[in-house]
PDB file of N, CA and C in Angstrom:
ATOM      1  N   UNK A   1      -7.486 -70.945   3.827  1.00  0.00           N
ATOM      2  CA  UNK A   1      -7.635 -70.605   2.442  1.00  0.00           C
ATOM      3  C   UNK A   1      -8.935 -69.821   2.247  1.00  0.00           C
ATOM      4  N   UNK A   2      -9.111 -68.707   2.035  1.00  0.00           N
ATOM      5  CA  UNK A   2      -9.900 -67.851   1.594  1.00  0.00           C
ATOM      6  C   UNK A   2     -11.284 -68.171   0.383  1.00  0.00           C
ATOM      7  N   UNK A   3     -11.991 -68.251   0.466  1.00  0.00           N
ATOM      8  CA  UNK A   3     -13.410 -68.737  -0.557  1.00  0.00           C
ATOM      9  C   UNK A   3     -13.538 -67.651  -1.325  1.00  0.00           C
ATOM     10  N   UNK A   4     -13.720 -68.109  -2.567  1.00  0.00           N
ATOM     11  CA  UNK A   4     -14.430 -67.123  -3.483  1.00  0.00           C
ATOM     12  C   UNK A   4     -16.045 -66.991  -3.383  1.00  0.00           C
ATOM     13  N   UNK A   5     -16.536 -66.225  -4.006  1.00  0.00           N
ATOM     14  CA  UNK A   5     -18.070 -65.613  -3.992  1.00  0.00           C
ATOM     15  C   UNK A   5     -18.825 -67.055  -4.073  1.00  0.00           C
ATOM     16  N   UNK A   6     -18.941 -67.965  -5.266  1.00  0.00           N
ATOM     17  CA  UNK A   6     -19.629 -68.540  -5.917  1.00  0.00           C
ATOM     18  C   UNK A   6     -19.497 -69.905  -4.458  1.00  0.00           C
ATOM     19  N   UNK A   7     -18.424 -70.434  -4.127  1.00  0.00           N
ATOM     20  CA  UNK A   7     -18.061 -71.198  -2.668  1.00  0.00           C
ATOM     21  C   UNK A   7     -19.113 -70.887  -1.690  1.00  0.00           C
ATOM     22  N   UNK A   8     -18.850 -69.366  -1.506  1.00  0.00           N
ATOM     23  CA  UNK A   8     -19.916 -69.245  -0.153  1.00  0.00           C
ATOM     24  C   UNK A   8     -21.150 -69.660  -0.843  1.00  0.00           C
ATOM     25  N   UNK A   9     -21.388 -69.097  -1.443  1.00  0.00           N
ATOM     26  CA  UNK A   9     -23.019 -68.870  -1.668  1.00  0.00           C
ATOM     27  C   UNK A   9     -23.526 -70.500  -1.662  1.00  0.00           C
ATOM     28  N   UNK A  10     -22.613 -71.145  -2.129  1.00  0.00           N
ATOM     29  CA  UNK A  10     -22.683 -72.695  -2.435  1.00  0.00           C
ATOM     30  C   UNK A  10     -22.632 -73.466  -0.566  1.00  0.00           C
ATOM     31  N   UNK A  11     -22.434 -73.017   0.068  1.00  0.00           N
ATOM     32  CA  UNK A  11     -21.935 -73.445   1.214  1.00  0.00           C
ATOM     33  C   UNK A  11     -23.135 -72.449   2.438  1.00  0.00           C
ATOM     34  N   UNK A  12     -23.185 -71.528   2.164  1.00  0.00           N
ATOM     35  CA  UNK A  12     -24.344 -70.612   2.642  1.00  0.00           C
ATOM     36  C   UNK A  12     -25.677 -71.519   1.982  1.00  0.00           C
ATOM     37  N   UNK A  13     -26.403 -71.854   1.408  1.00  0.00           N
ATOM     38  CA  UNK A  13     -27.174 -72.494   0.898  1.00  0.00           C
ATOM     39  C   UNK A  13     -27.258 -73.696   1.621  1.00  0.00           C
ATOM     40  N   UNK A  14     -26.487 -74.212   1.558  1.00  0.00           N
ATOM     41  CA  UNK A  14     -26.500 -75.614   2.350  1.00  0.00           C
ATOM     42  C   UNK A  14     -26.498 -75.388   3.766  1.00  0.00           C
ATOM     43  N   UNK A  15     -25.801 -74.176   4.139  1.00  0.00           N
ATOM     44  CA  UNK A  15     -25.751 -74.073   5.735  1.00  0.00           C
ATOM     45  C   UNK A  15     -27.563 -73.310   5.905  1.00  0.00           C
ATOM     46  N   UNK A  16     -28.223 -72.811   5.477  1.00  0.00           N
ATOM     47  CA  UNK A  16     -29.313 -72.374   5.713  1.00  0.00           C
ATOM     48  C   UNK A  16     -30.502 -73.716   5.414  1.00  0.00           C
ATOM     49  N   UNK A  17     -30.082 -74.925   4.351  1.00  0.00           N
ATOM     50  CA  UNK A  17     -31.133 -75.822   4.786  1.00  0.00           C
ATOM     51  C   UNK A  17     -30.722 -76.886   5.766  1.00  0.00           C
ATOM     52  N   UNK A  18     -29.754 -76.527   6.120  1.00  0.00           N
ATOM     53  CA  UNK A  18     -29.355 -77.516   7.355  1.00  0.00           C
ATOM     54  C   UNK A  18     -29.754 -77.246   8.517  1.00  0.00           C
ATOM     55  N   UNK A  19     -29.774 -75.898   8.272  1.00  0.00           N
ATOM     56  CA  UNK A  19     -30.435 -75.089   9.732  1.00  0.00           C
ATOM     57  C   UNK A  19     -31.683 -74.623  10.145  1.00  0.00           C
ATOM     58  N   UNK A  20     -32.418 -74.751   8.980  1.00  0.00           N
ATOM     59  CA  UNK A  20     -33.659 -74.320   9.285  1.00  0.00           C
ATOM     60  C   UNK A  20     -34.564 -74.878   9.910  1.00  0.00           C
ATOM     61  N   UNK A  21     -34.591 -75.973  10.835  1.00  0.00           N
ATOM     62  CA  UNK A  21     -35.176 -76.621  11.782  1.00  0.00           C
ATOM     63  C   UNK A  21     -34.849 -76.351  12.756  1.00  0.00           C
ATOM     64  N   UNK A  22     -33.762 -75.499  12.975  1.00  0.00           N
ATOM     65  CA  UNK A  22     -33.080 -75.530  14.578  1.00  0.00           C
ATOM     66  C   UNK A  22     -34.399 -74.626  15.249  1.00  0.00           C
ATOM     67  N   UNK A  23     -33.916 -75.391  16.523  1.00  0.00           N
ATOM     68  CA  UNK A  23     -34.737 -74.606  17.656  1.00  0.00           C
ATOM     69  C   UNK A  23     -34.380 -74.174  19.159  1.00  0.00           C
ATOM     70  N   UNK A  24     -33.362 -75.274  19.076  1.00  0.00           N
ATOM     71  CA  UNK A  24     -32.891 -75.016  20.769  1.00  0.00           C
ATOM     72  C   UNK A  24     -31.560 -74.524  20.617  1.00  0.00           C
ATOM     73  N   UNK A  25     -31.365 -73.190  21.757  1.00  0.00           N
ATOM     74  CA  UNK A  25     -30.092 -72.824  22.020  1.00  0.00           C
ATOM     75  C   UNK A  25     -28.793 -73.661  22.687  1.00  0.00           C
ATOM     76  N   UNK A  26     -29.330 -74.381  23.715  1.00  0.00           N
ATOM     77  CA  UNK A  26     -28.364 -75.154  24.623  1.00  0.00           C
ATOM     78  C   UNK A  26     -27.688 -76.261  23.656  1.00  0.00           C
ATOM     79  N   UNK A  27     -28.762 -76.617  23.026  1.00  0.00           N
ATOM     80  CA  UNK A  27     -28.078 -77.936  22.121  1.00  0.00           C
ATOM     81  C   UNK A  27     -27.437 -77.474  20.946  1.00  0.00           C
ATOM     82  N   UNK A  28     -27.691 -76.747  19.973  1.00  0.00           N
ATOM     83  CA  UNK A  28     -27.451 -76.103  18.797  1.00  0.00           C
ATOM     84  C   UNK A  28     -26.277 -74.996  18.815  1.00  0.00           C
ATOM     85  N   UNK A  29     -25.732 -74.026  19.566  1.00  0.00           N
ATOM     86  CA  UNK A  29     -25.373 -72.723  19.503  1.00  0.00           C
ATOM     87  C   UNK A  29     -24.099 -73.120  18.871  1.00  0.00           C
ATOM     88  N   UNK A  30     -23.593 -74.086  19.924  1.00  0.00           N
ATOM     89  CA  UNK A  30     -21.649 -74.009  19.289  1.00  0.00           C
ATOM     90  C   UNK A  30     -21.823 -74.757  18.209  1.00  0.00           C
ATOM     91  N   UNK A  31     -22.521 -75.476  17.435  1.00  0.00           N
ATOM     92  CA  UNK A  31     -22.383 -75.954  16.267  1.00  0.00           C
ATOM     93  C   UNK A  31     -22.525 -74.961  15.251  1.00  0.00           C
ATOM     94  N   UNK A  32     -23.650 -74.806  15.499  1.00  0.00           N
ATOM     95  CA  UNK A  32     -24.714 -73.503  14.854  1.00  0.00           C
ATOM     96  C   UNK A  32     -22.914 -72.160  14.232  1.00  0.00           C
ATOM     97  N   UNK A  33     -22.514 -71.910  14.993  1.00  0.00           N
ATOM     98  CA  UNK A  33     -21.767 -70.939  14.773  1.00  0.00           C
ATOM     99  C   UNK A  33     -20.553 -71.489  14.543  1.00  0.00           C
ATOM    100  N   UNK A  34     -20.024 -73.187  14.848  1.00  0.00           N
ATOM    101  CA  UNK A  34     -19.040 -73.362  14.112  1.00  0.00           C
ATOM    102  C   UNK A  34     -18.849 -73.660  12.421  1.00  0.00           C
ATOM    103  N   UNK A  35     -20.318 -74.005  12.214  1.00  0.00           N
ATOM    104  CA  UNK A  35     -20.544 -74.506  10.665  1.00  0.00           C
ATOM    105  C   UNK A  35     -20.364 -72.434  10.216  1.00  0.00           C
ATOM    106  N   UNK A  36     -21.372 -71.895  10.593  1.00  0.00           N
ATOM    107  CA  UNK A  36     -21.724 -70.717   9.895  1.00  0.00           C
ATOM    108  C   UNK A  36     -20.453 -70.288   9.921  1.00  0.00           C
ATOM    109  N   UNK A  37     -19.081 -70.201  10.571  1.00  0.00           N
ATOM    110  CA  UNK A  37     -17.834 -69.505  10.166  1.00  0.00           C
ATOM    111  C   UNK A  37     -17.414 -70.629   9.392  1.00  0.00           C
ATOM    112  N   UNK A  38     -17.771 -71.861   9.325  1.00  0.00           N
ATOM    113  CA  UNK A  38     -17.410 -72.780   7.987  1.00  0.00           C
ATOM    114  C   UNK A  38     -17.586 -71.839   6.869  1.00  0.00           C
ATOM    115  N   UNK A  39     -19.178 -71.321   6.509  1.00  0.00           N
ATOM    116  CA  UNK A  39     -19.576 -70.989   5.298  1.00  0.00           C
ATOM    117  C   UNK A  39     -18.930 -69.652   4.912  1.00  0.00           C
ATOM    118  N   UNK A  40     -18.005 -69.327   5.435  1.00  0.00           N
ATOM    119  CA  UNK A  40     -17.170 -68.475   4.877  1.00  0.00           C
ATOM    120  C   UNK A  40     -15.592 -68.779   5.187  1.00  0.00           C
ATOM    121  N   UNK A  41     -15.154 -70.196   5.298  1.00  0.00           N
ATOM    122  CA  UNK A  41     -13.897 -70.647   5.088  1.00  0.00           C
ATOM    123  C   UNK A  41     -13.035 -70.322   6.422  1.00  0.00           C
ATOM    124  N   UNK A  42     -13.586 -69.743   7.378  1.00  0.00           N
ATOM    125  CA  UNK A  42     -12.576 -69.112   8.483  1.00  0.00           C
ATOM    126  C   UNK A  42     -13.043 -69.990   9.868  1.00  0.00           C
ATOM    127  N   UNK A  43     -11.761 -70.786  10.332  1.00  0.00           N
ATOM    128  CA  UNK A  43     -12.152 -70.772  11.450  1.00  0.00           C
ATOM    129  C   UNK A  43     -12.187 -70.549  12.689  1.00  0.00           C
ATOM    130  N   UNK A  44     -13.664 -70.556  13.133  1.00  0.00           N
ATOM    131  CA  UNK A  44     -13.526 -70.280  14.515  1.00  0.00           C
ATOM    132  C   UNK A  44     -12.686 -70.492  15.310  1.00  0.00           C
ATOM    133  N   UNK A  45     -11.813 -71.597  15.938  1.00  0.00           N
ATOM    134  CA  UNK A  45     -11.060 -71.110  16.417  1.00  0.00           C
ATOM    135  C   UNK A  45      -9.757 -70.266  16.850  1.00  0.00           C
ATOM    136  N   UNK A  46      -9.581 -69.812  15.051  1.00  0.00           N
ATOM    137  CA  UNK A  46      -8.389 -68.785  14.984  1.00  0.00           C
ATOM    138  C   UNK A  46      -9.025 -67.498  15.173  1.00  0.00           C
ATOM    139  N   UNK A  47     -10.343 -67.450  15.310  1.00  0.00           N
ATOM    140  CA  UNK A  47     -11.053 -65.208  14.834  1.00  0.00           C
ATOM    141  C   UNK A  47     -12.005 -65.275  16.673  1.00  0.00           C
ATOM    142  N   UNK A  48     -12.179 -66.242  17.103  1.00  0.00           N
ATOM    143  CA  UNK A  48     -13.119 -66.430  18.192  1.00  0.00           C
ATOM    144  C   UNK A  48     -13.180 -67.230  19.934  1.00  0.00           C
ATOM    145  N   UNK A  49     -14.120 -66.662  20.509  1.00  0.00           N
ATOM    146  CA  UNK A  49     -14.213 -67.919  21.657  1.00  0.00           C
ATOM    147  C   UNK A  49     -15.437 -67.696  21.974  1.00  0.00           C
ATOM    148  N   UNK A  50     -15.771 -69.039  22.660  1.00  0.00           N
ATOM    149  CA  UNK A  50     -17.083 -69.292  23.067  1.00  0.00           C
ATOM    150  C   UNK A  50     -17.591 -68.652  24.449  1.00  0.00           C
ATOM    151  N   UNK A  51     -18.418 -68.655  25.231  1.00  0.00           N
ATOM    152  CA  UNK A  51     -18.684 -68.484  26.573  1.00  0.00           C
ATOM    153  C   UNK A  51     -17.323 -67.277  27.337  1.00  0.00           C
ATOM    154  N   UNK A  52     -16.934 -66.529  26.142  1.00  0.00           N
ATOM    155  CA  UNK A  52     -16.633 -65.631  26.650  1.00  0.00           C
ATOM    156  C   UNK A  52     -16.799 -64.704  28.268  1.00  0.00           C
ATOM    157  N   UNK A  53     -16.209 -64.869  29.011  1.00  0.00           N
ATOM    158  CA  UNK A  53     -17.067 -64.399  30.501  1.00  0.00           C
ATOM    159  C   UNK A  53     -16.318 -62.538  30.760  1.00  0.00           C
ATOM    160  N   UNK A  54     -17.324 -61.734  31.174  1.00  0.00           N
ATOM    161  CA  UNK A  54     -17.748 -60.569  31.317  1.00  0.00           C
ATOM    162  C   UNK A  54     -17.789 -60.315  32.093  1.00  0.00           C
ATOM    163  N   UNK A  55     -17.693 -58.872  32.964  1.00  0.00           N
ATOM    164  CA  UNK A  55     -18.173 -58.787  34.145  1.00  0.00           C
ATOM    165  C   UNK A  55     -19.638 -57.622  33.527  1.00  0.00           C
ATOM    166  N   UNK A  56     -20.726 -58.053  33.674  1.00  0.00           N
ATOM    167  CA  UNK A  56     -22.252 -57.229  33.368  1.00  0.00           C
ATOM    168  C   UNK A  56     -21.951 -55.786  34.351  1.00  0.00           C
ATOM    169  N   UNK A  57     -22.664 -54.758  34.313  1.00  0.00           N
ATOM    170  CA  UNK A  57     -22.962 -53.597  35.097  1.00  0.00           C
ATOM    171  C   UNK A  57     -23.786 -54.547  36.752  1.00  0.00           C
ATOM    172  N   UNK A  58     -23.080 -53.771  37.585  1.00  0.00           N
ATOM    173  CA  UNK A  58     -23.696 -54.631  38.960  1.00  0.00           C
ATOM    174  C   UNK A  58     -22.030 -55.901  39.545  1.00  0.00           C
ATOM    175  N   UNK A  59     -22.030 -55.909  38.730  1.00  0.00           N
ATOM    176  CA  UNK A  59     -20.444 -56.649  38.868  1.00  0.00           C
ATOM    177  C   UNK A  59     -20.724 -57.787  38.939  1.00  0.00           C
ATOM    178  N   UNK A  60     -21.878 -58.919  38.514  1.00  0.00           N
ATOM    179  CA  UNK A  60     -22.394 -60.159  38.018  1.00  0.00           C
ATOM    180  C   UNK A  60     -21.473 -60.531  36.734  1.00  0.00           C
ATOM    181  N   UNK A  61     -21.239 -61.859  36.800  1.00  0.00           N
ATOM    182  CA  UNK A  61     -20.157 -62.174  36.178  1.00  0.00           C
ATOM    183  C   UNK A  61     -21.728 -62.739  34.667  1.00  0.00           C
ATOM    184  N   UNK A  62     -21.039 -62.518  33.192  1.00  0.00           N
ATOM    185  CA  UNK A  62     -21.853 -62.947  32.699  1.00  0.00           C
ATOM    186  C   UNK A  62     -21.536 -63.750  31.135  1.00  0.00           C
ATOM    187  N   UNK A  63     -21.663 -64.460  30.216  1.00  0.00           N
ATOM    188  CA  UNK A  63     -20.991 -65.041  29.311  1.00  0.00           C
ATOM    189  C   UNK A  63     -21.655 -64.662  27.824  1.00  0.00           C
ATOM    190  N   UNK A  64     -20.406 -64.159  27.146  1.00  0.00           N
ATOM    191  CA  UNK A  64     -20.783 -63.730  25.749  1.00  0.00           C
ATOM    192  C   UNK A  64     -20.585 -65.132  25.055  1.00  0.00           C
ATOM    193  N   UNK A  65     -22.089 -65.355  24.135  1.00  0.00           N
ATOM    194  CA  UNK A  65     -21.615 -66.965  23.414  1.00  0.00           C
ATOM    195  C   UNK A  65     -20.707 -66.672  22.513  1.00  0.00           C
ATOM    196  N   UNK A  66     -20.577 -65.797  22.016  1.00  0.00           N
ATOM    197  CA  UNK A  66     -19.239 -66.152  20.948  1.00  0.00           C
ATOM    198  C   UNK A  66     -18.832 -64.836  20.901  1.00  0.00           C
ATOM    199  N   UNK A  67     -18.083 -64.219  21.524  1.00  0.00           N
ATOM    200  CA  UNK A  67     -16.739 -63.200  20.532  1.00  0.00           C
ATOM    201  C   UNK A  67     -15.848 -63.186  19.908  1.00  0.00           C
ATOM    202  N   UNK A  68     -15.687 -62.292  18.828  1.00  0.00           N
ATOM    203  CA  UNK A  68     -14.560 -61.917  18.383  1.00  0.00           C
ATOM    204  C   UNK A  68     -14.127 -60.610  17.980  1.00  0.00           C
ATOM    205  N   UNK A  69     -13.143 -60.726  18.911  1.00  0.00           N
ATOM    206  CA  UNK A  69     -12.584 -59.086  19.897  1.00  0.00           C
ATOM    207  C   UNK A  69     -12.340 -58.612  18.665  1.00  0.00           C
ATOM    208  N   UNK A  70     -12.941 -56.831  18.799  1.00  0.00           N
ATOM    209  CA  UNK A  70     -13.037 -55.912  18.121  1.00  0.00           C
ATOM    210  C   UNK A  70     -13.815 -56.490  16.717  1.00  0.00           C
ATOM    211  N   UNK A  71     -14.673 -57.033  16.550  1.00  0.00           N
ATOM    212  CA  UNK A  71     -15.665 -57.311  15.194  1.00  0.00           C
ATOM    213  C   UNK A  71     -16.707 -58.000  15.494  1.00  0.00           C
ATOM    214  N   UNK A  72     -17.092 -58.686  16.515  1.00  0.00           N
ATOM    215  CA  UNK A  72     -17.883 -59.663  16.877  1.00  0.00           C
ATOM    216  C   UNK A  72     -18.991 -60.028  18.144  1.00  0.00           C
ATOM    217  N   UNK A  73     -20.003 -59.794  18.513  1.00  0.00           N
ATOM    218  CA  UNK A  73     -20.207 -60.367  19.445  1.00  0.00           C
ATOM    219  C   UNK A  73     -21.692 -60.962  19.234  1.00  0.00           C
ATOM    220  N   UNK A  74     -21.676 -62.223  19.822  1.00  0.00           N
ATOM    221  CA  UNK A  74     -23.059 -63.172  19.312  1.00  0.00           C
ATOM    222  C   UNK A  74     -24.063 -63.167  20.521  1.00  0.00           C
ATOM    223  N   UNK A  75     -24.889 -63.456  20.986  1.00  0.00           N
ATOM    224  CA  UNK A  75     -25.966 -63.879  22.303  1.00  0.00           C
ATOM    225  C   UNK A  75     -27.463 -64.485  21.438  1.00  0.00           C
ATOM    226  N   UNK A  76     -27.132 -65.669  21.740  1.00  0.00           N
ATOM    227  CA  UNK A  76     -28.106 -66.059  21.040  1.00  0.00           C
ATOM    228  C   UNK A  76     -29.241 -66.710  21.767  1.00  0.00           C
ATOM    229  N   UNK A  77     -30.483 -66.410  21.169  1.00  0.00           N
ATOM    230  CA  UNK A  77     -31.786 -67.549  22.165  1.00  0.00           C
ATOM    231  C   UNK A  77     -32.035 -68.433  21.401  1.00  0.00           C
ATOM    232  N   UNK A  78     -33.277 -69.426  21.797  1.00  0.00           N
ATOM    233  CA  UNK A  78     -33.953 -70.275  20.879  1.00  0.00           C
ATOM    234  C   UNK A  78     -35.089 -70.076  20.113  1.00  0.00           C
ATOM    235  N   UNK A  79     -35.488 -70.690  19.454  1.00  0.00           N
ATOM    236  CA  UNK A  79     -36.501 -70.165  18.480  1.00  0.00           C
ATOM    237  C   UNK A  79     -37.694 -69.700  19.342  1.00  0.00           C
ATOM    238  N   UNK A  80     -37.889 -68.379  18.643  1.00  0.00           N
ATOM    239  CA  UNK A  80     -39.598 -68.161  19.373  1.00  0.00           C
ATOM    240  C   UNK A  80     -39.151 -67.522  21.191  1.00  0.00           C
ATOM    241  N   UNK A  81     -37.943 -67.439  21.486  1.00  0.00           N
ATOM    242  CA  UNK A  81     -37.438 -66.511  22.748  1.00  0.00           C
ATOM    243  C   UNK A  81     -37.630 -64.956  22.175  1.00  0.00           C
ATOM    244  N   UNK A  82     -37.716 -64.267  22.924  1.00  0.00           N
ATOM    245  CA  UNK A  82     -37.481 -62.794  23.102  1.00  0.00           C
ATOM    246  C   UNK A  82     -36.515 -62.518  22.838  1.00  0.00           C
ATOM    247  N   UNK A  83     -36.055 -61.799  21.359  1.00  0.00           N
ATOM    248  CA  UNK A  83     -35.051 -61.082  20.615  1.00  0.00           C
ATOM    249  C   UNK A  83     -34.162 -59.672  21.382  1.00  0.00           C
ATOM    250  N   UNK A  84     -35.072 -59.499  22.117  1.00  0.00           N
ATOM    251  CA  UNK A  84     -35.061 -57.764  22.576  1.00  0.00           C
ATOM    252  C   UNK A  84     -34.509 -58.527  23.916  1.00  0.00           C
ATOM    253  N   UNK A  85     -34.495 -59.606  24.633  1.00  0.00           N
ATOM    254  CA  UNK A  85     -33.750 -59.645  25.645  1.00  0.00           C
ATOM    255  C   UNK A  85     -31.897 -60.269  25.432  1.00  0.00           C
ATOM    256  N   UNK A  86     -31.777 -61.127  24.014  1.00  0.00           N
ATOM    257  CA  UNK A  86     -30.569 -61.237  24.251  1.00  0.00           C
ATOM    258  C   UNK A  86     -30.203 -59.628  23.458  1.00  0.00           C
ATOM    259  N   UNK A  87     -30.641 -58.804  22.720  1.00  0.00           N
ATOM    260  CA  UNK A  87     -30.096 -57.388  22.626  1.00  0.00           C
ATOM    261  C   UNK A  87     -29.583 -57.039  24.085  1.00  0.00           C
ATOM    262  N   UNK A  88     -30.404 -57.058  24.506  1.00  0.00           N
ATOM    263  CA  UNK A  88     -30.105 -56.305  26.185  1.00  0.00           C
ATOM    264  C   UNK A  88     -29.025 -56.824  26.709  1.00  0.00           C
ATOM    265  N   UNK A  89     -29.150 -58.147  26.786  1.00  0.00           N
ATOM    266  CA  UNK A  89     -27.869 -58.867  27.562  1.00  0.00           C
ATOM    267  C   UNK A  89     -26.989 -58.589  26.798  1.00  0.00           C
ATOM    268  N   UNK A  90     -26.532 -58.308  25.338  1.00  0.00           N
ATOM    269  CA  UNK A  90     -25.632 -57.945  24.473  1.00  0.00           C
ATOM    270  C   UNK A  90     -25.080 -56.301  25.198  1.00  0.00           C
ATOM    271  N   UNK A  91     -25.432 -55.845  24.954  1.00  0.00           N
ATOM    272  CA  UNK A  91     -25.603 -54.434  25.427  1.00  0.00           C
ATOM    273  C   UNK A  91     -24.847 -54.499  26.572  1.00  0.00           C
ATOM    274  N   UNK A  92     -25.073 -54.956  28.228  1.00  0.00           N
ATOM    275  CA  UNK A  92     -24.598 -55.076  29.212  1.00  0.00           C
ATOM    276  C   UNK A  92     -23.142 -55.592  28.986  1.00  0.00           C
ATOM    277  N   UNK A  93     -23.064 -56.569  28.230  1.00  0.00           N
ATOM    278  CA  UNK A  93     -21.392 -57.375  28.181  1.00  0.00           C
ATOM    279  C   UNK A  93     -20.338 -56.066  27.799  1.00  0.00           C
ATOM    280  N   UNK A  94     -21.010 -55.488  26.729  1.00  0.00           N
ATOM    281  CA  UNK A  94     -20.317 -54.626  26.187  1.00  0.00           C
ATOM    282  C   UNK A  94     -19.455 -53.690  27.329  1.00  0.00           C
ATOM    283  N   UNK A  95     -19.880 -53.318  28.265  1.00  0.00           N
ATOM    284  CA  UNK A  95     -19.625 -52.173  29.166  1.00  0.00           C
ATOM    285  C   UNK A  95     -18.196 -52.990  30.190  1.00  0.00           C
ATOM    286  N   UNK A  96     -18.181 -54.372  29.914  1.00  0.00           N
ATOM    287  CA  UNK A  96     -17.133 -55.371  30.596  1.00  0.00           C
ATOM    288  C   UNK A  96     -16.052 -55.282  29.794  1.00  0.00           C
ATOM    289  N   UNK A  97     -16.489 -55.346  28.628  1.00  0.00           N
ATOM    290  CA  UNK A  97     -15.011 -55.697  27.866  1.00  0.00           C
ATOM    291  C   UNK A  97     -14.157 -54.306  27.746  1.00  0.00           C
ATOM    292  N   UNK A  98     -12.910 -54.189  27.272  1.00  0.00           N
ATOM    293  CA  UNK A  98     -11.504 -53.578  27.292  1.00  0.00           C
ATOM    294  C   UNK A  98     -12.222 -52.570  25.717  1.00  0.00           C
ATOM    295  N   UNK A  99     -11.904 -51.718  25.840  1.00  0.00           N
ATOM    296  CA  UNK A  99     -12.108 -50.881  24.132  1.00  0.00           C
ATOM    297  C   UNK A  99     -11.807 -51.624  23.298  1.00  0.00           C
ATOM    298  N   UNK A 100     -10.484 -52.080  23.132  1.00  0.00           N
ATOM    299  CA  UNK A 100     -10.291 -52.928  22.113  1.00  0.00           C
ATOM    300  C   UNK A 100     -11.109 -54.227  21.598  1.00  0.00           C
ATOM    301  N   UNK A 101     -11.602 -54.840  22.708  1.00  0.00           N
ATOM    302  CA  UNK A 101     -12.228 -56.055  22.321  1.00  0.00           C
ATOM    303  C   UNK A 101     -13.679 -55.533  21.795  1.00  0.00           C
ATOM    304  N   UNK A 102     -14.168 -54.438  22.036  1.00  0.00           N
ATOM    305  CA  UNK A 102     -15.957 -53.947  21.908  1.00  0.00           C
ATOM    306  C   UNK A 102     -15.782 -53.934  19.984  1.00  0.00           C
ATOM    307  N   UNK A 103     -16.514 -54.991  19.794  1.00  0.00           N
ATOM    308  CA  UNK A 103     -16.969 -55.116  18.499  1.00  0.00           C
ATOM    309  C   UNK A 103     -17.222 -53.510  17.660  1.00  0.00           C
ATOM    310  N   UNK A 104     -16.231 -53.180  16.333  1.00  0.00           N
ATOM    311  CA  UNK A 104     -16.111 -52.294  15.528  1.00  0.00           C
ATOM    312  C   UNK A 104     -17.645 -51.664  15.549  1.00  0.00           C
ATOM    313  N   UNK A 105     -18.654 -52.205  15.471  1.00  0.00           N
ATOM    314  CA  UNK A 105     -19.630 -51.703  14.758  1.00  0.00           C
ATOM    315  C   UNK A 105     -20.836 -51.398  16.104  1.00  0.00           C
ATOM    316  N   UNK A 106     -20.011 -51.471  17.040  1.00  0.00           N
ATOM    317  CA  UNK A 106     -21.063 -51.671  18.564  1.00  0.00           C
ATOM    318  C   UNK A 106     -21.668 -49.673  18.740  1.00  0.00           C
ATOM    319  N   UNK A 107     -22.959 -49.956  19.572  1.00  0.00           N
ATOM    320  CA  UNK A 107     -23.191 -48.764  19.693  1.00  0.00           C
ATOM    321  C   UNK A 107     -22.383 -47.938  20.686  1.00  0.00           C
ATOM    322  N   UNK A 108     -21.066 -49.011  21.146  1.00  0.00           N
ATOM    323  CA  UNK A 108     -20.138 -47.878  22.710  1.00  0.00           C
ATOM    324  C   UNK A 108     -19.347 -47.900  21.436  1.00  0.00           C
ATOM    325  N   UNK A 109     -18.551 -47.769  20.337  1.00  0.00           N
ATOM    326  CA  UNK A 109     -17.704 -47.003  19.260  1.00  0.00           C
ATOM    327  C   UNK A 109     -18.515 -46.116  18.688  1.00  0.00           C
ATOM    328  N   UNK A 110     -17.015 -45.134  19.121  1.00  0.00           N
ATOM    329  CA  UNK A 110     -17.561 -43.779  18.584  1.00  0.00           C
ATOM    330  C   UNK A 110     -18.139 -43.484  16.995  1.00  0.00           C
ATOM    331  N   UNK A 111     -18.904 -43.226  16.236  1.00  0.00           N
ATOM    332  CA  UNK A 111     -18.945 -42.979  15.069  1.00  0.00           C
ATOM    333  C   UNK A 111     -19.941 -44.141  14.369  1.00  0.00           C
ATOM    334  N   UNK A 112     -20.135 -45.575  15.386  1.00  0.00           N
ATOM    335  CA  UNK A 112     -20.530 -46.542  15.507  1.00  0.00           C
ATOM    336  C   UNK A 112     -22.215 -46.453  14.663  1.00  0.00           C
ATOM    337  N   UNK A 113     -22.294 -47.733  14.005  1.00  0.00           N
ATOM    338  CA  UNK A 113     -24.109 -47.128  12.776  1.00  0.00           C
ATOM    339  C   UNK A 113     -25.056 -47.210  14.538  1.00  0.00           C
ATOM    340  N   UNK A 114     -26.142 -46.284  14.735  1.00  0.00           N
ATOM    341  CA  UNK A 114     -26.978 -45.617  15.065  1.00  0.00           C
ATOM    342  C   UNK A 114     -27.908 -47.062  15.354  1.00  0.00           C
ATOM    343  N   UNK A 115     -28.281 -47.160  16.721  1.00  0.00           N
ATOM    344  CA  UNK A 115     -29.352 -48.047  16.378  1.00  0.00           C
ATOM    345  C   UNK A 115     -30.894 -47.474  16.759  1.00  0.00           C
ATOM    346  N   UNK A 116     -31.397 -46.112  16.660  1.00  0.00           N
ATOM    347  CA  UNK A 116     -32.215 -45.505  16.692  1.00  0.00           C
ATOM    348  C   UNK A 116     -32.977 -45.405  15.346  1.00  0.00           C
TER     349      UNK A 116
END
C-alpha cells in the first residue's frame, strides 16, 4: 500500500531519531535499510537484495550491500569511515553488473547526472 506525503514525513522523522546514534556497519546495515524502505511503505524484499555479489575489475569477487537492479545501489561504512572509499568500491561493482541492473542514475548510464 503506497503512503501519502504527510505518512512519510511522519515515519521519516521517527526513522531519523531512531537512527541517529548508529555507528557500526556490521551490526546496523540490514536493519538500517530495512526500516528506511519502511519509511516509504515499500518493501525491501520485493524492490531489493542484500550482499549482492559482483565480480570487481581484476576479477575479485565483491558484495554490493543492497541493490536494486536498475535504481539502486547502497555500500555503506560506519560512522567516521572514509566516504570516498565506499564511493570507490561503489564505482568498481558497477563495471560487474549486466546494463540492466546498473542503477538509472549511475555515472556508467548514458546521459547519467555528472558527478564532476
Amino acid at each position: 500500500m503506497a503512503l501519502g506525503w504527510n505518512e512519510i514525513k511522519v515515519c521519516a522523522l521517527s526513522f531519523s531519531r531512531e537512527w541517529k546514534v548508529a555507528f557500526n556497519e556490521e551490526a546496523e546495515a540490514k536493519q538500517f535499510l530495512i526500516e528506511f524502505f519502511n519509511v516509504f511503505g515499500i518493501s525491501n524484499r520485493k524492490v531489493a537484495t542484500f550482499e549482492h555479489r559482483v565480480k570487481k575489475p581484476g576479477d575479485q569477487d565483491g558484495y554490493i550491500d543492497l541493490l536494486w537492479k536498475g535504481t539502486l545501489l547502497v555500500e555503506m561504512k560506519s560512522r567516521g569511515k572514509n566516504l570516498d572509499k565506499a564511493y570507490q568500491q561503489a564505482r568498481e561493482y558497477l563495471y560487474g553488473l549486466p546494463e540492466a541492473e546498473v542503477p538509472s542514475l549511475s555515472p556508467m548510464k548514458p546521459g547519467a547526472l555528472s558527478t564532476c
